[in-house]
Protein backbone atom coordinates (compact mmCIF):
# COMPACT_ATOMS: atom_id res chain seq x y z
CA UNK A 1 -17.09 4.52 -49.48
CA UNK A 2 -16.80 6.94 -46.65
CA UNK A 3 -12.95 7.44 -44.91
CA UNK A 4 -13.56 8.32 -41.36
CA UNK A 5 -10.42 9.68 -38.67
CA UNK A 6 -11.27 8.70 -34.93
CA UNK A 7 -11.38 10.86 -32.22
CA UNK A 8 -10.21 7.95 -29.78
CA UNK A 9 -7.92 9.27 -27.09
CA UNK A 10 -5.41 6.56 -26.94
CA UNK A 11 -5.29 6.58 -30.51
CA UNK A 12 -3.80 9.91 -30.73
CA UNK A 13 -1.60 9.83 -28.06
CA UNK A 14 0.28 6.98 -29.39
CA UNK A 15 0.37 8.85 -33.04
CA UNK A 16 1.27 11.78 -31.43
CA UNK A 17 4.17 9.88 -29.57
CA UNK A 18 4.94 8.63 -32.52
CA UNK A 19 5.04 12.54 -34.21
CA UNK A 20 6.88 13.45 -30.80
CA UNK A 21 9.81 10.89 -31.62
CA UNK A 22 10.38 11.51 -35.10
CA UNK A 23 10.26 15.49 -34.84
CA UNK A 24 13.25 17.28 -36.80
CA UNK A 25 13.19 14.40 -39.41
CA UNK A 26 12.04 14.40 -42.85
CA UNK A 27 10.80 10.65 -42.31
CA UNK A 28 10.09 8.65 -39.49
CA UNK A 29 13.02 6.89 -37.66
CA UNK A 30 11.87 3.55 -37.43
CA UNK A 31 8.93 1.41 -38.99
CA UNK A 32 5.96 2.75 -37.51
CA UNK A 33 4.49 0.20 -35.12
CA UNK A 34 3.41 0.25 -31.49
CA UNK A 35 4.70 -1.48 -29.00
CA UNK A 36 2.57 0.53 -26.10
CA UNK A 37 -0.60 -0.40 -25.28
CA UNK A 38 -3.00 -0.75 -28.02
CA UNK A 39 -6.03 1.60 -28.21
CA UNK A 40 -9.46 0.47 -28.30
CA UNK A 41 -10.72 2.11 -31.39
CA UNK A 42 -10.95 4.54 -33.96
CA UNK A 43 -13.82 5.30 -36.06
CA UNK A 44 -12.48 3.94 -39.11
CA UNK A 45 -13.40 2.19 -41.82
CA UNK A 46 -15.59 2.29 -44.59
CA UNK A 47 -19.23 2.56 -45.67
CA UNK A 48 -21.28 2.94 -42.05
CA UNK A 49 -21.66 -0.50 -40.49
CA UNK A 50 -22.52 -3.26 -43.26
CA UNK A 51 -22.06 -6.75 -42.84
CA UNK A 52 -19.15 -6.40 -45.79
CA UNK A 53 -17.05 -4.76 -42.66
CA UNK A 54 -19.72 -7.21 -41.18
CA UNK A 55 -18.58 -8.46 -37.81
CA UNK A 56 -15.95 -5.71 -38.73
CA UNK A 57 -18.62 -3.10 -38.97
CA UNK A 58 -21.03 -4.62 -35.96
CA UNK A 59 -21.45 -3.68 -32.67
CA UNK A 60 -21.98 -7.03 -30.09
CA UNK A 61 -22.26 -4.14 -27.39
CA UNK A 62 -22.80 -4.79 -23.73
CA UNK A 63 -26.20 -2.69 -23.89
CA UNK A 64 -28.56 -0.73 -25.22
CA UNK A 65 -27.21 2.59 -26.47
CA UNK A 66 -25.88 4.88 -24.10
CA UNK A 67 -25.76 9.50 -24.43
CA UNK A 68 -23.40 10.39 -27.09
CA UNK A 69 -20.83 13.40 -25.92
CA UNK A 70 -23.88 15.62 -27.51
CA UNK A 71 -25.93 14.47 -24.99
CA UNK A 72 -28.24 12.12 -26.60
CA UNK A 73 -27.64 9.00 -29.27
CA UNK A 74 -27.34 9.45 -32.37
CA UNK A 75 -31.17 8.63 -33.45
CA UNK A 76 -34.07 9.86 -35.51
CA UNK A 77 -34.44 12.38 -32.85
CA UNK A 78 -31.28 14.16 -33.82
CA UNK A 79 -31.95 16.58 -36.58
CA UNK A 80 -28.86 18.47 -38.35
CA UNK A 81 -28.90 21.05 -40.94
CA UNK A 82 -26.53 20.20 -44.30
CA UNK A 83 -22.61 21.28 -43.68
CA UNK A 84 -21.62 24.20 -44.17
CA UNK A 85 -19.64 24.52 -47.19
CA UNK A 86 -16.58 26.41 -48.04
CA UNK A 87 -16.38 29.14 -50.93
CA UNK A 88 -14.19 32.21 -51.37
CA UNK A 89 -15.61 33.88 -48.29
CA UNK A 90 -14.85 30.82 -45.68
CA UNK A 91 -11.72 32.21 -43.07
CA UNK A 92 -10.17 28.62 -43.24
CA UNK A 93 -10.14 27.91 -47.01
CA UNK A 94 -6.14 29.72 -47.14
CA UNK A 95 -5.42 27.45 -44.22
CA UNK A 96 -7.45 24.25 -46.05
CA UNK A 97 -5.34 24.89 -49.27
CA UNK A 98 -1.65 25.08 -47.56
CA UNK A 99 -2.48 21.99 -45.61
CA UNK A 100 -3.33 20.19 -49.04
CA UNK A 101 -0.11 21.57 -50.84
CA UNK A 102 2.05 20.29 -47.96
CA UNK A 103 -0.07 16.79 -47.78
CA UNK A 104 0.30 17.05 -51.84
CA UNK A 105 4.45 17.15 -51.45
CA UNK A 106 4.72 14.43 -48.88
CA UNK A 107 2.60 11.87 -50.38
CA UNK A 108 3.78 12.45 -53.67
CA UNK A 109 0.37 12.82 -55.24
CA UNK A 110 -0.71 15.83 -56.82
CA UNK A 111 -4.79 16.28 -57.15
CA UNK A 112 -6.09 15.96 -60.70
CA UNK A 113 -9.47 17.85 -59.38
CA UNK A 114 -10.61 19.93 -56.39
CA UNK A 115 -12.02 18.61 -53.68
CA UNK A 116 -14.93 19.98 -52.16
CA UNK A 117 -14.73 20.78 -48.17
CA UNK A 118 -17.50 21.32 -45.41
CA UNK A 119 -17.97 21.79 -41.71
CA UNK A 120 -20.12 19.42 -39.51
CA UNK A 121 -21.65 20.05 -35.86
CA UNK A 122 -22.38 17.31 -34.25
CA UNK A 123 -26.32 17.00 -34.70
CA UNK A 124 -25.48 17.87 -38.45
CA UNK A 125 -22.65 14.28 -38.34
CA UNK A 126 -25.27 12.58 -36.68
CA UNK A 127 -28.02 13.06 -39.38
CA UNK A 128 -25.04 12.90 -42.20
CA UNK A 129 -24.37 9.33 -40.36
CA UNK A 130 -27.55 7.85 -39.92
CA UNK A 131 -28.83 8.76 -43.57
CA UNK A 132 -25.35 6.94 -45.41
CA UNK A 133 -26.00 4.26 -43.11
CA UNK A 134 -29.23 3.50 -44.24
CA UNK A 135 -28.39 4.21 -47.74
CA UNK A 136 -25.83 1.77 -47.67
CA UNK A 137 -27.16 -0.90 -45.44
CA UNK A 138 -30.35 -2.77 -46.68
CA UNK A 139 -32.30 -3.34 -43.79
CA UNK A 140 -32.55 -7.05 -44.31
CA UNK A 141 -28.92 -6.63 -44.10
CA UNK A 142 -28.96 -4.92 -40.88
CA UNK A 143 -31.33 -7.19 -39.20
CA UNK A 144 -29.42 -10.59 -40.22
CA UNK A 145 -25.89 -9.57 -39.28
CA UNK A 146 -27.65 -8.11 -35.53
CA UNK A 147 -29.28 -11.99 -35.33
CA UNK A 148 -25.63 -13.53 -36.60
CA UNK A 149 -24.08 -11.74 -33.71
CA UNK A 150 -26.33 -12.42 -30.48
CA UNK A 151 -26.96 -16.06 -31.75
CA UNK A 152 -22.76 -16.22 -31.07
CA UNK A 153 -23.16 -14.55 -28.02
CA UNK A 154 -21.61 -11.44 -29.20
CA UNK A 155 -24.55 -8.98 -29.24
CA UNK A 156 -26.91 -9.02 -26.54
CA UNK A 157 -30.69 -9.33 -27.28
CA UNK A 158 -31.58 -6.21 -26.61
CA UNK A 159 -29.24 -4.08 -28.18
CA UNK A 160 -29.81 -2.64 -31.49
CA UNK A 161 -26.75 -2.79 -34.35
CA UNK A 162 -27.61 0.34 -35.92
CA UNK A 163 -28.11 2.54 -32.52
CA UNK A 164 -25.07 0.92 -31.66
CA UNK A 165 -22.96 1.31 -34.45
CA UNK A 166 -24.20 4.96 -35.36
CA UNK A 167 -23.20 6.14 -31.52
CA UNK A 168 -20.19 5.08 -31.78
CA UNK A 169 -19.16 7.03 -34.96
CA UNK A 170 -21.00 10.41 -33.78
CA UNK A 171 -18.73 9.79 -30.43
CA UNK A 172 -15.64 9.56 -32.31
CA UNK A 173 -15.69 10.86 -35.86
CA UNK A 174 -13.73 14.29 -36.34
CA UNK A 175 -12.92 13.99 -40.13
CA UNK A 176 -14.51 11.98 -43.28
CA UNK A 177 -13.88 11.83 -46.71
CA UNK A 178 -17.63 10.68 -49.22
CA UNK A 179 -16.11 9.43 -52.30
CA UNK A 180 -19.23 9.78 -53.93
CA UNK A 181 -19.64 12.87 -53.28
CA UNK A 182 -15.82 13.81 -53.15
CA UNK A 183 -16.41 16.46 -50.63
CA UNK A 184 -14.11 16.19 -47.01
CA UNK A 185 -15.60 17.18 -43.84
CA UNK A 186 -14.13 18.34 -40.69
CA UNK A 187 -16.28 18.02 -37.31
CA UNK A 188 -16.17 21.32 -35.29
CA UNK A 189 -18.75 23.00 -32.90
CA UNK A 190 -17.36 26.35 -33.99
CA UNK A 191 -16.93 26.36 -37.56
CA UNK A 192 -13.10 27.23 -36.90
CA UNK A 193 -10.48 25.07 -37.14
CA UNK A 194 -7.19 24.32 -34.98
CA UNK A 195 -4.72 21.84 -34.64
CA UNK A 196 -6.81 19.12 -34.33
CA UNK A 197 -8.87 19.94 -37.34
CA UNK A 198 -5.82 20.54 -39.70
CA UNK A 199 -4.23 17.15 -38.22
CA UNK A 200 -7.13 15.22 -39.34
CA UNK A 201 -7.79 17.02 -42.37
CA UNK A 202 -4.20 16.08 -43.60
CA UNK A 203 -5.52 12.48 -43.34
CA UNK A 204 -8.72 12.98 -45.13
CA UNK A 205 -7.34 15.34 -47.69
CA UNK A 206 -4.66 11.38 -48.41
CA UNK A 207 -7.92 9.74 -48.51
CA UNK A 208 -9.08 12.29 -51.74
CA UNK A 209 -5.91 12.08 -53.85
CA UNK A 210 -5.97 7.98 -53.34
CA UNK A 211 -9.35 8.40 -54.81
CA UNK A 212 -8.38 10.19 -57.55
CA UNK A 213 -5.28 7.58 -58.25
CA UNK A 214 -6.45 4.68 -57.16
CA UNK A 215 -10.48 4.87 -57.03
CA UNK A 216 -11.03 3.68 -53.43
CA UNK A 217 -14.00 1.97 -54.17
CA UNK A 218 -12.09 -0.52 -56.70
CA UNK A 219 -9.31 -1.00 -53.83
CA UNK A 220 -11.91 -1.57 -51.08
CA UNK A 221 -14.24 -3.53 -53.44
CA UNK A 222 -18.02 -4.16 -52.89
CA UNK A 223 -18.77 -7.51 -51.91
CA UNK A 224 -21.56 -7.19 -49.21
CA UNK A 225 -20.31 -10.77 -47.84
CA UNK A 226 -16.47 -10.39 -47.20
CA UNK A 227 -15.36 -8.43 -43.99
CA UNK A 228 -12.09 -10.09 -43.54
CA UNK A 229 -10.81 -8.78 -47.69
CA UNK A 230 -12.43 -5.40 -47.25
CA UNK A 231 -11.39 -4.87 -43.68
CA UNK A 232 -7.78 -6.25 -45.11
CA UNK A 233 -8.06 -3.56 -48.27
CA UNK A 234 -9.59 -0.53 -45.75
CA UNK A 235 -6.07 -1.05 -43.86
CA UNK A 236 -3.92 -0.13 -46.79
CA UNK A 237 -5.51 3.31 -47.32
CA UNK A 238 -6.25 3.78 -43.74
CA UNK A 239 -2.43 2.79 -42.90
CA UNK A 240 -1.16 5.15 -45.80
CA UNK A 241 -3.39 8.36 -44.61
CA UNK A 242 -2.06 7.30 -41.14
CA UNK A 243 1.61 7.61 -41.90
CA UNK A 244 0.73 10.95 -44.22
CA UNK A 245 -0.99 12.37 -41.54
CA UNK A 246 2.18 11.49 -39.12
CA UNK A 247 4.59 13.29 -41.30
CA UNK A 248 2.89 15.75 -41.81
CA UNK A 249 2.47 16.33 -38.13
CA UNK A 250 6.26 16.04 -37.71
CA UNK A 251 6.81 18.60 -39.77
CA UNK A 252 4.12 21.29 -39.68
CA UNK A 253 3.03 21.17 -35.36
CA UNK A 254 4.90 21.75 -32.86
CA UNK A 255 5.08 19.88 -30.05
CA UNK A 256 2.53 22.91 -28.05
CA UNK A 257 -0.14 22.28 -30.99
CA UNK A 258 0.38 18.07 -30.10
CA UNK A 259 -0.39 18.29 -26.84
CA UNK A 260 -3.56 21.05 -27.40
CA UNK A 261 -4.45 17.92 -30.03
CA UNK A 262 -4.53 15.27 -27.22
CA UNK A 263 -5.74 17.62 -24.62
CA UNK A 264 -8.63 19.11 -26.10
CA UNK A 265 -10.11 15.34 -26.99
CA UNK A 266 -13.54 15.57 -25.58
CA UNK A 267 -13.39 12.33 -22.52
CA UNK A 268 -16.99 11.74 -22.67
CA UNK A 269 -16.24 9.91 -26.62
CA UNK A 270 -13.49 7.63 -25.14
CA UNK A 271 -16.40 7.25 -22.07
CA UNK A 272 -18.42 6.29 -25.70
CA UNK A 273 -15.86 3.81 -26.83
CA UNK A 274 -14.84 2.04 -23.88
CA UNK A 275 -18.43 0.92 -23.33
CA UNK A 276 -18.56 -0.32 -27.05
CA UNK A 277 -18.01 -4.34 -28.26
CA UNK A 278 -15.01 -5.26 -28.90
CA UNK A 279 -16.65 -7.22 -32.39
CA UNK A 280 -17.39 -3.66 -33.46
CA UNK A 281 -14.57 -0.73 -31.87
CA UNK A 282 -11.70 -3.38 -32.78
CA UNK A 283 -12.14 -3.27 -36.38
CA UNK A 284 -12.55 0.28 -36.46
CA UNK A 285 -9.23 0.26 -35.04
CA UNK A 286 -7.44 -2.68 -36.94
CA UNK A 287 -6.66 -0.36 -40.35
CA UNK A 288 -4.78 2.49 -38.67
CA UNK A 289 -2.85 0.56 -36.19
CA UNK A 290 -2.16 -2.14 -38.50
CA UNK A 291 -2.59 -0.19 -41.48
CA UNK A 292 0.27 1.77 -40.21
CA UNK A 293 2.39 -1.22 -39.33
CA UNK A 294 1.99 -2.43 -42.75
CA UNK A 295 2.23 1.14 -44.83
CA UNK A 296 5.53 1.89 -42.74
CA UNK A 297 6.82 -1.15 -43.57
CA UNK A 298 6.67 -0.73 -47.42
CA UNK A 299 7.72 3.08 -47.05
CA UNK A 300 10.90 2.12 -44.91
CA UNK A 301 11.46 -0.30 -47.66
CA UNK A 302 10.71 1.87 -50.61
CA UNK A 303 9.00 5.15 -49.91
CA UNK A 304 5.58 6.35 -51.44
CA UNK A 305 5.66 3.67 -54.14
CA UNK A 306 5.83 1.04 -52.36
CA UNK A 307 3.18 2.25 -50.74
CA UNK A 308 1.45 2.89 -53.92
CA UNK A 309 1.83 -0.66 -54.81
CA UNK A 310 0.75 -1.89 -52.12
CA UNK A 311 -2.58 0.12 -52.80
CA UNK A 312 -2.97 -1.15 -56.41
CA UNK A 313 -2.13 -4.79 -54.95
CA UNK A 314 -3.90 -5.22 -51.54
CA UNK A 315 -3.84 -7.86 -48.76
CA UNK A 316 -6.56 -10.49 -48.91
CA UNK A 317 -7.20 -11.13 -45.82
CA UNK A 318 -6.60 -9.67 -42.77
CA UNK A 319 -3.80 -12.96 -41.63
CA UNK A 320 -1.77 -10.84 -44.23
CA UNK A 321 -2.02 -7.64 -42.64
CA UNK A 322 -1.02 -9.20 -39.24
CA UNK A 323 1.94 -11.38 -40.46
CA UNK A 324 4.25 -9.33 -42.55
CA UNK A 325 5.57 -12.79 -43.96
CA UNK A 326 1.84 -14.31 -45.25
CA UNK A 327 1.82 -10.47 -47.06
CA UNK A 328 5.18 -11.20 -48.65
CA UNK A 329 4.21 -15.13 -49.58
CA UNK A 330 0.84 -13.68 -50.63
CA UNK A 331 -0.49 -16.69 -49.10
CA UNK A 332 -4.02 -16.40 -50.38
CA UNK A 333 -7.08 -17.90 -48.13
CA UNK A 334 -8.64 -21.22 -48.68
CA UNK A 335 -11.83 -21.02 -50.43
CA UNK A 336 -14.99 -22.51 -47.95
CA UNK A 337 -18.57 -22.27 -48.79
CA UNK A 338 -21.88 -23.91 -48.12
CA UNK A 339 -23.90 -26.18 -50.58
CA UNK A 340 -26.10 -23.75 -53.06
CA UNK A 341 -28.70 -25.59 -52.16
CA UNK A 342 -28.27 -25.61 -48.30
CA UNK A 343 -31.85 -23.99 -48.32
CA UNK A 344 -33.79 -27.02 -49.78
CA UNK A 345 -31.57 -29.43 -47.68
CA UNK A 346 -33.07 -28.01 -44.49
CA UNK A 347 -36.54 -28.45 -45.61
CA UNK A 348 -39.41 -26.15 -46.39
CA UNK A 349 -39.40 -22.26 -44.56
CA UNK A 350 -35.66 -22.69 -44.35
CA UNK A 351 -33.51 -19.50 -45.66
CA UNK A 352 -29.65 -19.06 -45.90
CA UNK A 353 -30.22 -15.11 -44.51
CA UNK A 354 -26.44 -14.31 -44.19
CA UNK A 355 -23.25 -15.17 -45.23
CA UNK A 356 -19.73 -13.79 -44.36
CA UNK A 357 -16.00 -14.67 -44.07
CA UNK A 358 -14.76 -13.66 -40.52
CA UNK A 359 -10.71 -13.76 -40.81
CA UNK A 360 -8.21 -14.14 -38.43
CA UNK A 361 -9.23 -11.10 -36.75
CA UNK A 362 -12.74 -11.51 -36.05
CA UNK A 363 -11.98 -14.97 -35.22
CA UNK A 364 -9.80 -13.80 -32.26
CA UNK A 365 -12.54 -11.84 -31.12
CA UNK A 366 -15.12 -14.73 -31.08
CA UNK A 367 -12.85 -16.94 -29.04
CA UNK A 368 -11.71 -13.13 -26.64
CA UNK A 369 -15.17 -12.34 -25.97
CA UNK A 370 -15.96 -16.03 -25.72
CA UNK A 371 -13.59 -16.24 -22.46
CA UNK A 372 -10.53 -17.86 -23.86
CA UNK A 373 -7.17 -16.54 -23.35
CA UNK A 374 -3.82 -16.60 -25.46
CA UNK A 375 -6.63 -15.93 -28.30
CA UNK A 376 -4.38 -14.42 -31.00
CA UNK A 377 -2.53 -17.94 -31.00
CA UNK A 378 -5.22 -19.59 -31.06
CA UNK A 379 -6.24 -17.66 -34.47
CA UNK A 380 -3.26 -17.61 -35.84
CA UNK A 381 -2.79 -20.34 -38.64
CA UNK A 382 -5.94 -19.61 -40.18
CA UNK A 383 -6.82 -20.81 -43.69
CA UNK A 384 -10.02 -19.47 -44.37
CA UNK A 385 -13.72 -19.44 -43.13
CA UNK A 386 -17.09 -19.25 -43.65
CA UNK A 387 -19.97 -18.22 -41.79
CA UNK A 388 -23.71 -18.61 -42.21
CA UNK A 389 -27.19 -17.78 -40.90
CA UNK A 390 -29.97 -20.19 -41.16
CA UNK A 391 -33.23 -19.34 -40.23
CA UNK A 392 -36.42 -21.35 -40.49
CA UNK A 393 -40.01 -21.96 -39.11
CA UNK A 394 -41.21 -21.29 -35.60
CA UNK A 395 -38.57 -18.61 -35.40
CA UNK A 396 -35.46 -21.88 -35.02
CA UNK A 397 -32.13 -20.18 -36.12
CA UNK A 398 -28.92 -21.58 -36.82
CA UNK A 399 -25.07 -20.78 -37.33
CA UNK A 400 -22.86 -22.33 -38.90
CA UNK A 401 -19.05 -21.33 -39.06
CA UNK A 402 -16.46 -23.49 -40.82
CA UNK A 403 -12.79 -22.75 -40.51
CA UNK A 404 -10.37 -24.16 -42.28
CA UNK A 405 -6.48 -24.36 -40.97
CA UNK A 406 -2.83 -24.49 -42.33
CA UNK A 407 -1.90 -27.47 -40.17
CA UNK A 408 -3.65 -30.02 -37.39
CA UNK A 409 -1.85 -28.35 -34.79
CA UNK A 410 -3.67 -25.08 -35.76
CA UNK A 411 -6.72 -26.59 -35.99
CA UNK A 412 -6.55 -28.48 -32.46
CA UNK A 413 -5.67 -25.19 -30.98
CA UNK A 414 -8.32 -23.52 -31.94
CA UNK A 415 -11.20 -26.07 -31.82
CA UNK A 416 -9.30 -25.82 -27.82
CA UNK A 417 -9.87 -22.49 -27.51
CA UNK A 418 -13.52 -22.82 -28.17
CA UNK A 419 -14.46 -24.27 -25.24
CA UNK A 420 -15.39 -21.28 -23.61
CA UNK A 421 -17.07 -19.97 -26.44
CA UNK A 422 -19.33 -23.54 -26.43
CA UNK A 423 -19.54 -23.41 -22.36
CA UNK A 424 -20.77 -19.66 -22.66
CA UNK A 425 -23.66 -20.31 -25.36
CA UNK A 426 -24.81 -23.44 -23.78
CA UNK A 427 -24.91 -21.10 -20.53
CA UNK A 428 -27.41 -18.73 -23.19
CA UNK A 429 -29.51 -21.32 -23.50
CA UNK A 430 -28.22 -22.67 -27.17
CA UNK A 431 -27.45 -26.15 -28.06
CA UNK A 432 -23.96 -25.47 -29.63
CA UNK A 433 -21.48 -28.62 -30.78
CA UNK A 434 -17.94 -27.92 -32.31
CA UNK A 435 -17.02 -31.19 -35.03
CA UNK A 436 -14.10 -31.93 -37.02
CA UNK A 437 -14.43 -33.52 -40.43
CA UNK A 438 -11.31 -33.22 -41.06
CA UNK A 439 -7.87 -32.66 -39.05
CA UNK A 440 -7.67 -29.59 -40.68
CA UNK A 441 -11.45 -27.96 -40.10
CA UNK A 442 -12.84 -26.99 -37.65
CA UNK A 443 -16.72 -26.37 -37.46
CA UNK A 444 -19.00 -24.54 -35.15
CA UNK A 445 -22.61 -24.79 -35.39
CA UNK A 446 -25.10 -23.73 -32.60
CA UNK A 447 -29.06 -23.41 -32.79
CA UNK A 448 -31.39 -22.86 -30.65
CA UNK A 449 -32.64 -26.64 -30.35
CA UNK A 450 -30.39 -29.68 -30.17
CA UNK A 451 -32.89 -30.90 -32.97
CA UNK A 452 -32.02 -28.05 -35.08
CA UNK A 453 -28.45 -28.29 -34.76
CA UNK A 454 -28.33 -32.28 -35.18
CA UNK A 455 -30.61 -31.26 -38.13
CA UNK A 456 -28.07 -28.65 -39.73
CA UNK A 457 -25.00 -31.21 -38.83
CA UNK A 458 -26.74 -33.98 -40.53
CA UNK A 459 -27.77 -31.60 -44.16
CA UNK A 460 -24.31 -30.50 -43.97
CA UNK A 461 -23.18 -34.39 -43.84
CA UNK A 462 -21.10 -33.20 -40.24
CA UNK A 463 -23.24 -35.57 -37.79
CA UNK A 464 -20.87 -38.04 -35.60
């Protein structure tokens, strides 16, 4: 699992309100939530772009890759020598170790073993982000979850998920933490640091000691084929290094550093990020913003350990990170899945080549960037979900998502709210069709043949 900190201008200026307003104060002075508006993005997250942050991790971008602030994207063109590590000679490694002692006394942690640090350009993130991505992302992997998301209309057809994806960290990523290499990185042109560098290196220096208490790849889990859990589990640490990192700020910058912190953000990465999908730069912003919401919550309530127990119990879903009271009721989602032998059903040359659980969250964005409005209604009251790709001869394709409510009324709003959604992929040229076999389910399947979806209705025993 890799921790990244964004470099996302709106994103900072709201945690930096947030330092602003609670300067002079040991903790914060309220729960931290925002009631501004919301920013787009942050490079967050976890391992680069998988289908387990699937539609989390995604892009469903509005075109091909754009220039990076470095001046090109982040492809095999890009060629960046290894980080340069710190030792006893490096200028910043007194600076490095009073930022960790101070980090060390707020969160309550104390580090059981050192933690390796290095320096990235930006040709040198690049090349450190393209090679984990690869490493992480089997390219049958890759190439299913890009086909999941232009078959719902979210990616267009010539846009390329990795490009995509791999652009949008390099445009935004200042900080990382590899926890399998448990080394923390700072991004900086100059090999010096300043007050943006130590302000993101208090977060990533959180994201090392919850490794060492926690093991963040046992909170996060592995499970290639649930974004909604690991997207729900990425929030709690994200949310705790957020509210670290805000302390921290509070009490170690003043308010001249803050404003060189928002200042000196490069514009050309929000340029970057505003021209990104919302399928993939709104999960990368879901675990700090609502990460923080939730990890200020427990620490108003109970300090550090609630936080840490919260950590060693996580949300399951993200419905639970968004409603405070599903958390609390630990109102666990329903269970949906497709026939093991789905495959056969369809015939010969038929594959199941993807399979995912979308969550409230991503669910909202399917109906957003579908056209419909009052969408975060229209998602809430979600049960659970699943969502498959079915591809067979002649190149015919298929999704299938099934969504599963807490009451009718949920379920009529959103099978509602998917008109657009249908109207827009019929528009594409797909033969979509949205059933209900049952007054709590909701299914959407759309192919690219009537014949193919009346095919995948009838396997599935959904035809009318």
């Amino acid at each position: 699992m890799t921790a990244y900190t964004p470099r996302s201008v709106g994103w900072v200026a709201l945690v930096v309100a947030l330092v602003l307003a609670g300067c002079d104060t040991s903790t914060p002075t309220a729960s931290p939530t925002f009631t501004g508006p919301e920013p787009t993005a942050s490079a967050v997250a976890t391992a680069p772009a998988a289908p387990t942050t699937s539609p989390a991790a995604s892009p469903t971008a509005t075109g091909a890759p754009s220039a990076s602030p470095g001046g090109s994207a982040c492809d095999d063109t890009v060629v960046g020598g290894p980080a340069a590590t710190s030792d006893a000679n490096d200028p910043n490694a007194a600076t490095y170790a009073e930022i960790e002692a101070q980090v060390e006394a707020i969160r309550g942690l104390a580090a059981t073993n050192p933690v390796g640090r290095g320096v990235f350009d930006t040709p040198g993130l690049c090349a450190y982000l393209r090679e984990s991505y690869r490493k992480k992302n089997p390219e049958d992997l890759v190439r299913a979850t890009e086909r999941l998301y232009k078959e719902l209309g979210l990616l267009p057809q010539a846009a390329s998920l990795e490009a995509l994806y791999l652009e949008l960290l390099t445009s935004q990523v200042v900080g990382l933490y590899d926890d399998e290499t448990k080394r923390m990185y700072v991004v900086s042109q100059s090999g010096g640091i300043g007050p943006l560098e130590e302000f993101y290196y208090s977060h990533e220096y959180t994201h090392a000691l919850q490794d060492q208490r926690f093991v963040l790849r046992q909170v996060r889990g592995q499970a290639k084929d649930q974004s909604d859990r690991t997207l729900a589990r990425v929030a709690v640490l994200e949310g705790d290094a957020t509210l670290v990192m805000t302390l921290w700020a509070q009490r170690h910058l003043t308010p001249a550093e803050l404003s060189q912190i928002v200042g000196g953000i490069d514009p050309g990465s929000q340029a970057v990020l505003d021209r990104m999908p919302a399928i993939l730069k709104d999960p990368l912003s879901f675990p700090y913003l609502k990460g923080l919401d939730m990890a200020g919550g427990a620490f108003m309530g109970g300090g550090f350990e609630a936080v840490n127990e919260l950590i060693a119990t996580p949300p399951d879903s993200t419905e639970q990170v968004l409603h405070p009271d599903k958390l609390r009721a630990r109102e666990r989602p329903v269970a949906v899945t497709f026939p093991d032998d789905l495959a056969a059903r369809l015939g010969d040359g038929w594959t199941v080549t993807g399979q995912d659980t979308f969550g409230e969250l991503l669910l909202e964005i399917v109906l957003r960037e579908g056209g419909a409005t009052a969408t975060a209604d229209a998602a809430a009251g979600w049960g659970g979900d699943r969502v498959a790709l079915l591809e067979g001869p002649g190149d015919e394709v298929a999704v299938v998502l099934d969504t599963s409510w807490d009451t009718r009324a949920d379920a009529d709003e959103f099978e509602a709210a998917l008109a657009p959604t249908v109207a827009e992929l019929t528009g594409l040229g797909r033969s979509p069709a949205v059933l209900r076999p049952a007054p709590d389910r909701v299914v959407l399947i759309t192919a690219e043949s009537a014949a193919t979806m009346g095919r995948v209705a009838n396997v599935l025993g959904l035809a009318e």
